[in-house]
N, C-alpha and C. Protein backbone atom coordinates (compact mmCIF):
# COMPACT_ATOMS: atom_id res chain seq x y z
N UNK A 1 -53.27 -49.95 -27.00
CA UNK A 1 -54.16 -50.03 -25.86
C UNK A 1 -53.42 -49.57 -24.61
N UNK A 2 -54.00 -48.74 -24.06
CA UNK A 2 -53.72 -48.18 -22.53
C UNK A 2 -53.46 -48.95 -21.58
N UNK A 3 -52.18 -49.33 -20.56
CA UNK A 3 -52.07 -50.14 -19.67
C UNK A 3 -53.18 -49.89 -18.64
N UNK A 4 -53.65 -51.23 -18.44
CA UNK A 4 -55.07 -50.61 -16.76
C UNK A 4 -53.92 -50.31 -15.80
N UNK A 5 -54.62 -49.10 -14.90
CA UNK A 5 -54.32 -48.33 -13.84
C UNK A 5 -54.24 -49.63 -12.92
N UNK A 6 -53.12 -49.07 -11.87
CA UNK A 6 -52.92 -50.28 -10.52
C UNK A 6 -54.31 -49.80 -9.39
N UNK A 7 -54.38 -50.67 -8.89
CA UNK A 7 -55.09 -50.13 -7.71
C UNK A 7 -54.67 -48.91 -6.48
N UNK A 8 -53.33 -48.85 -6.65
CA UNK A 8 -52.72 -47.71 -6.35
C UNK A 8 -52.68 -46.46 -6.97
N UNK A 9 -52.43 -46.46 -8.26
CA UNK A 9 -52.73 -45.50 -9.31
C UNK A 9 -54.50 -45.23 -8.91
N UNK A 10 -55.18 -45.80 -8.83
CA UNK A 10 -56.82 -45.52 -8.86
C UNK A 10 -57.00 -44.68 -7.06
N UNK A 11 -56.21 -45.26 -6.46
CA UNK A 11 -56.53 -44.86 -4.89
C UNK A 11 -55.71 -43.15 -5.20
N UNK A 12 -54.81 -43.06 -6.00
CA UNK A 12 -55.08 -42.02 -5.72
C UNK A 12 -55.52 -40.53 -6.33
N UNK A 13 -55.42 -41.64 -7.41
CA UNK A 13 -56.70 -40.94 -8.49
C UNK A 13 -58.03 -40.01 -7.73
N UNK A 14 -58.75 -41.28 -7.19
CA UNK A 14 -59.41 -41.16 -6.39
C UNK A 14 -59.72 -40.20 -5.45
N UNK A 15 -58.90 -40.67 -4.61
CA UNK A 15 -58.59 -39.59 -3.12
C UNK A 15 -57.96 -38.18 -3.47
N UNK A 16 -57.46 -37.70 -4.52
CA UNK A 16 -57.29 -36.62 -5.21
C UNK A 16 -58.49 -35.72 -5.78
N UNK A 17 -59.39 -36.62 -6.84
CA UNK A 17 -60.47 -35.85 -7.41
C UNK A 17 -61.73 -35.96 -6.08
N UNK A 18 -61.95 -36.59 -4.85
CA UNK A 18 -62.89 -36.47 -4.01
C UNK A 18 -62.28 -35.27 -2.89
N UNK A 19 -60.74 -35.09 -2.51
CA UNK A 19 -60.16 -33.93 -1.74
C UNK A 19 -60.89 -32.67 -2.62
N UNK A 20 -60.53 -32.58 -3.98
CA UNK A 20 -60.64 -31.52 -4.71
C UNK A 20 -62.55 -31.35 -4.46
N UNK A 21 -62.94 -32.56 -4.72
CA UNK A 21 -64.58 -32.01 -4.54
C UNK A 21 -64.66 -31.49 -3.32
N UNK A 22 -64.35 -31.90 -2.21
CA UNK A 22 -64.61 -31.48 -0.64
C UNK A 22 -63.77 -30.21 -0.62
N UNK A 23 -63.15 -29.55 -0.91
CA UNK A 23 -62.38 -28.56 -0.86
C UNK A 23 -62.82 -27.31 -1.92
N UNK A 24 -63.47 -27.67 -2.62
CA UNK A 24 -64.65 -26.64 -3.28
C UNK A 24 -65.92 -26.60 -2.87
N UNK A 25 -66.02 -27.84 -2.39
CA UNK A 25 -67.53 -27.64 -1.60
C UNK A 25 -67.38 -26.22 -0.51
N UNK A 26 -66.72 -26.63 0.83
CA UNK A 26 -65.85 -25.71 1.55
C UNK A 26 -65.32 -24.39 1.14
N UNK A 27 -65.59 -23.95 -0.53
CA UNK A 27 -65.11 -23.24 -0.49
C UNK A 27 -63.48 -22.12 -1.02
N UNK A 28 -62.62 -23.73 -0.39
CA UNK A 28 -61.41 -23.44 -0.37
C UNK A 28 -60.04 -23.40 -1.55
N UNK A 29 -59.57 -22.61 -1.35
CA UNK A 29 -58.47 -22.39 -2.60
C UNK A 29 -57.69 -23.51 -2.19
N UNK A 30 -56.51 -23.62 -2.76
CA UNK A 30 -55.73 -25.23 -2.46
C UNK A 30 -54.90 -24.09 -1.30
N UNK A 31 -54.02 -22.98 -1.79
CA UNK A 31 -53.59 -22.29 -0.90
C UNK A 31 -54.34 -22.00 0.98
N UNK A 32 -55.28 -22.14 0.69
CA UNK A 32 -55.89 -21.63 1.85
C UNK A 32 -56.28 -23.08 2.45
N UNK A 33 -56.29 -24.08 1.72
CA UNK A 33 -56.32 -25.63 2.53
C UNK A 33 -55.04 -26.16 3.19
N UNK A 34 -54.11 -25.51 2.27
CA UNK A 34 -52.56 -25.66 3.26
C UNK A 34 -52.48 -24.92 4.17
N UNK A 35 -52.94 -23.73 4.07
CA UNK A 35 -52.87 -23.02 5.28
C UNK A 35 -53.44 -23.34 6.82
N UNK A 36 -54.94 -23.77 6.33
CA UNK A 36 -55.51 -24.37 7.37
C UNK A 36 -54.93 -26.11 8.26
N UNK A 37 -54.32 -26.39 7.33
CA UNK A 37 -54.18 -27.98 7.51
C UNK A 37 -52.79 -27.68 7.75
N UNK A 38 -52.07 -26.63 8.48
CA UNK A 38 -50.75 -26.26 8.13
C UNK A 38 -49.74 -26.96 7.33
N UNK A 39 -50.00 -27.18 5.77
CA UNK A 39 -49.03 -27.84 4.94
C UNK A 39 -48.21 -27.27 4.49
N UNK A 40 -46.95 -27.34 3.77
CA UNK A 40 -46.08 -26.90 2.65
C UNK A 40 -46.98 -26.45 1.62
N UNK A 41 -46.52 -25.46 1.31
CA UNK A 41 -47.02 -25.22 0.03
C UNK A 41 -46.94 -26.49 -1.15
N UNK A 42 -47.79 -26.34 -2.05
CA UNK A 42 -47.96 -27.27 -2.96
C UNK A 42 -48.75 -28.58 -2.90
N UNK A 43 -48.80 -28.94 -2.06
CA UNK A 43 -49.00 -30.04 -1.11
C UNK A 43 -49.80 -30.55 -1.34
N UNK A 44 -51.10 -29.45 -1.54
CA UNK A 44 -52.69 -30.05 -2.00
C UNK A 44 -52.68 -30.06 -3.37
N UNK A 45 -51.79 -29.28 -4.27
CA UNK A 45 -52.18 -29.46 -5.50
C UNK A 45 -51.33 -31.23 -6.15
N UNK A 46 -50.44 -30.86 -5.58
CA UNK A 46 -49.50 -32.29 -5.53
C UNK A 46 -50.28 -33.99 -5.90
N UNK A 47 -51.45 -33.57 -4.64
CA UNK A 47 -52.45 -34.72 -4.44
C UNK A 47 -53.51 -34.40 -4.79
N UNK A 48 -54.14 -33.57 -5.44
CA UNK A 48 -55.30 -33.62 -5.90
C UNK A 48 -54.81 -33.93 -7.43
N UNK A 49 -53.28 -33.88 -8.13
CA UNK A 49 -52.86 -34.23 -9.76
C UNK A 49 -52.41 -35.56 -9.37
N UNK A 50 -52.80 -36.48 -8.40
CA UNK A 50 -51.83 -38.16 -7.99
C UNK A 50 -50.40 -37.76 -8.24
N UNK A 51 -49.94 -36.37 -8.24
CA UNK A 51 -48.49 -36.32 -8.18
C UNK A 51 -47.32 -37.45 -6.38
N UNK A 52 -48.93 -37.07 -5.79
CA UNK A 52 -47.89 -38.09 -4.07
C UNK A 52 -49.25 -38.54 -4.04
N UNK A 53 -49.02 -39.49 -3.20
CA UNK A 53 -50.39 -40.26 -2.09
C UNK A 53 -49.51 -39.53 -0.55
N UNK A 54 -50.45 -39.16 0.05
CA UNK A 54 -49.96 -38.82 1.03
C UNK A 54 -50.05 -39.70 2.20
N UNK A 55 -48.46 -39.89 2.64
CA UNK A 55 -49.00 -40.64 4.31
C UNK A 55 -50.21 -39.93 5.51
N UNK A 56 -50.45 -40.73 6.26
CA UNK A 56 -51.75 -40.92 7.13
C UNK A 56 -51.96 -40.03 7.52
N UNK A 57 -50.44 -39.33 8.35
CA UNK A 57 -50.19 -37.69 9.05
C UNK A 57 -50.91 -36.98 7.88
N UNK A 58 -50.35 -36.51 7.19
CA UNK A 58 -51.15 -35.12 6.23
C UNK A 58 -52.48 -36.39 5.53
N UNK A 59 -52.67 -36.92 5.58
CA UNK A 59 -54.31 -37.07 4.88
C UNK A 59 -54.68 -36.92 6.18
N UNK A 60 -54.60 -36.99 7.31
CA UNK A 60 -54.79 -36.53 8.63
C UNK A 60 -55.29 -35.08 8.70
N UNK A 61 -54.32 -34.62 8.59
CA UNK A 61 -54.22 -32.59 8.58
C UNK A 61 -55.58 -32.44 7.36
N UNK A 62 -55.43 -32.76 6.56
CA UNK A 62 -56.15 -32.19 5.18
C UNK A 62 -57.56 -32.88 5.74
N UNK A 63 -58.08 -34.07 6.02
CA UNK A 63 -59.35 -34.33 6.24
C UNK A 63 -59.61 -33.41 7.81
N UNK A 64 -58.65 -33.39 8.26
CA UNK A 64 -59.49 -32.39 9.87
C UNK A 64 -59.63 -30.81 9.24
N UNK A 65 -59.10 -30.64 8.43
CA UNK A 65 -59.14 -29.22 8.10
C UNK A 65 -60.32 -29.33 6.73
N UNK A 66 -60.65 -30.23 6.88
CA UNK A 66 -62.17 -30.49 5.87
C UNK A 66 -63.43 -31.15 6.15
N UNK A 67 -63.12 -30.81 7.87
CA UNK A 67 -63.94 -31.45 7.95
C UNK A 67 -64.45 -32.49 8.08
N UNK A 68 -63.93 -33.61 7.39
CA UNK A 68 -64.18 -35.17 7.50
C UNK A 68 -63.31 -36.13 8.35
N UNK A 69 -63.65 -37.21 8.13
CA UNK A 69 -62.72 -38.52 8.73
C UNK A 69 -61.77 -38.93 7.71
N UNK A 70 -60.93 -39.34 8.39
CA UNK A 70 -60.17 -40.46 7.35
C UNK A 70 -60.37 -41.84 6.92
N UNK A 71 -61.40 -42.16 8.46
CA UNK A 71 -62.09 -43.32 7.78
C UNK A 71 -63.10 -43.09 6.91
N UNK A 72 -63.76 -42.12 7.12
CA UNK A 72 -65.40 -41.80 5.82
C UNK A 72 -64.60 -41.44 4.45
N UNK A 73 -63.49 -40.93 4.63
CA UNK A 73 -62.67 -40.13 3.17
C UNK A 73 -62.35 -41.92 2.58
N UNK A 74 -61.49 -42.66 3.17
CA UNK A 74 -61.01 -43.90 2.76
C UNK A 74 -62.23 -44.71 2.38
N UNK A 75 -63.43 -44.90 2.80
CA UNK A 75 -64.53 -45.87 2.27
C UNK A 75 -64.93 -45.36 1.04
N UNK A 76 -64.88 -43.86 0.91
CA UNK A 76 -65.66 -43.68 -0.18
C UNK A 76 -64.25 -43.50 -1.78
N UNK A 77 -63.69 -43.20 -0.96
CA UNK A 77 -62.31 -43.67 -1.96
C UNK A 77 -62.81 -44.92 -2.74
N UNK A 78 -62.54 -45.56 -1.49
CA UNK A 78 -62.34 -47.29 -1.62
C UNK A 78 -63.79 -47.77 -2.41
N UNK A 79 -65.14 -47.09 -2.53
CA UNK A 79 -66.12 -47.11 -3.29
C UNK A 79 -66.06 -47.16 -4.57
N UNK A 80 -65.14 -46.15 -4.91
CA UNK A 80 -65.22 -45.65 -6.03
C UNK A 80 -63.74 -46.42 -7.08
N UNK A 81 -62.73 -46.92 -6.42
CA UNK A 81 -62.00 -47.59 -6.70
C UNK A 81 -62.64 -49.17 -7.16
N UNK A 82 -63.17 -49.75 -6.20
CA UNK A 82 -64.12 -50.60 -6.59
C UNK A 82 -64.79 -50.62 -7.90
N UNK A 83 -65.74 -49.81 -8.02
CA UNK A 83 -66.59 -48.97 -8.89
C UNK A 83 -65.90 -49.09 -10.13
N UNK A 84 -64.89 -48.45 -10.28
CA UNK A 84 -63.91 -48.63 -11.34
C UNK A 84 -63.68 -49.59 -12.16
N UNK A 85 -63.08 -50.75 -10.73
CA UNK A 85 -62.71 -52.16 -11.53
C UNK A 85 -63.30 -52.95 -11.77
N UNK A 86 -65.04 -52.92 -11.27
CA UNK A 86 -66.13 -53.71 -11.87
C UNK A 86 -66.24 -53.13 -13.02
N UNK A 87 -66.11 -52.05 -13.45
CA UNK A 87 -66.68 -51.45 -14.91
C UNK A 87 -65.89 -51.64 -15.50
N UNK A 88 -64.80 -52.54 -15.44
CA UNK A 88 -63.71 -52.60 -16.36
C UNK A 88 -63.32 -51.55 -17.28
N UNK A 89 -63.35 -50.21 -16.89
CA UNK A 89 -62.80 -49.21 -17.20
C UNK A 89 -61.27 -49.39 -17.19
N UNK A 90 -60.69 -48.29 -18.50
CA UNK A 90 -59.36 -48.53 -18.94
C UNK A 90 -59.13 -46.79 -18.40
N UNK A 91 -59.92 -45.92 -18.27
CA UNK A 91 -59.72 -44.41 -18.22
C UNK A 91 -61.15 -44.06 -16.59
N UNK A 92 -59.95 -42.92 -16.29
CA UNK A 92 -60.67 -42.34 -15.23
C UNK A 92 -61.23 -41.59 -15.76
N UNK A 93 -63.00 -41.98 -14.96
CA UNK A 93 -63.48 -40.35 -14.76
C UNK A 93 -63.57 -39.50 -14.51
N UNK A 94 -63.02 -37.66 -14.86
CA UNK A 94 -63.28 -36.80 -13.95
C UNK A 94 -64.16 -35.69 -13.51
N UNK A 95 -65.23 -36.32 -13.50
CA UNK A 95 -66.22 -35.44 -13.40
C UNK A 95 -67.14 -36.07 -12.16
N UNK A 96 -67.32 -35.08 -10.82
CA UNK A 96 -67.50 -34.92 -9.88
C UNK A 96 -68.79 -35.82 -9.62
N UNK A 97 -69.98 -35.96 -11.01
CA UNK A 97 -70.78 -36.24 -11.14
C UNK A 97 -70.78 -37.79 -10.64
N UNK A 98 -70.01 -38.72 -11.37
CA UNK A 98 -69.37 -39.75 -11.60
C UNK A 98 -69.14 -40.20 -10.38
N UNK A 99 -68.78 -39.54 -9.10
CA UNK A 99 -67.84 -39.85 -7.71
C UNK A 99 -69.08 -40.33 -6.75
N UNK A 100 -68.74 -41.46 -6.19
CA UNK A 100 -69.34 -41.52 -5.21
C UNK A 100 -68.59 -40.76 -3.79
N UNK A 101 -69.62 -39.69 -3.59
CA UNK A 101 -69.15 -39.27 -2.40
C UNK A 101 -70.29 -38.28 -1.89
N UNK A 102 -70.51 -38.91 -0.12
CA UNK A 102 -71.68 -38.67 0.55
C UNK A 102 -71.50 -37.40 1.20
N UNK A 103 -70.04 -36.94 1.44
CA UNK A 103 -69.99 -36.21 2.49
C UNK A 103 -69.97 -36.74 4.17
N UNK A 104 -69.41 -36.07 4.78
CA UNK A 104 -69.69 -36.57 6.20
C UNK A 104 -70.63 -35.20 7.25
């Protein structure tokens, strides 16, 4: 049996597969979201695989360069994290379908 994910592991599960939805919505290659959000290379792909959670500064850069808040990006995170641990799910979903997310 699969250890359950931390709530950390899920946040950024999370905030990874909803960047990646908002960043195709938009349009945007991961390259061309660093560019705009002036990041390091890698940066977005990094966090859209939960390879980092990023501090406040760059989820900063990446939600102004998408458009959104960091508070509207964090609730609906925090929705879907929720979401999760009522369903007593052992595995993430990744399919876009699945995500709660309104957009801002």
């Amino acid at each position: 049996m699969e250890k359950p994910l931390t709530e950390r592991e899920l946040y950024g599960l999370y905030l990874g597969l909803l960047l990646r939805k908002r960043r195709d919505e938009m349009g945007y290659t991961q390259a061309e979201l660093e560019e705009k959000a002036q990041l390091a290379r890698t940066t977005i792909s990094k966090i859209e695989r939960n390879d980092r959670i990023p501090e406040s500064y760059t989820l900063s850069k990446i939600a102004i360069a998408l458009g959104i808040s960091v508070d509207h990006l964090n609730e609906e995170v925090w929705e879907n994290v929720r979401k999760h641990k009522d369903s007593n799910s052992s595995q993430l979903v990744h399919q876009y379908s699945d995500l709660d997310y309104r957009g801002d």
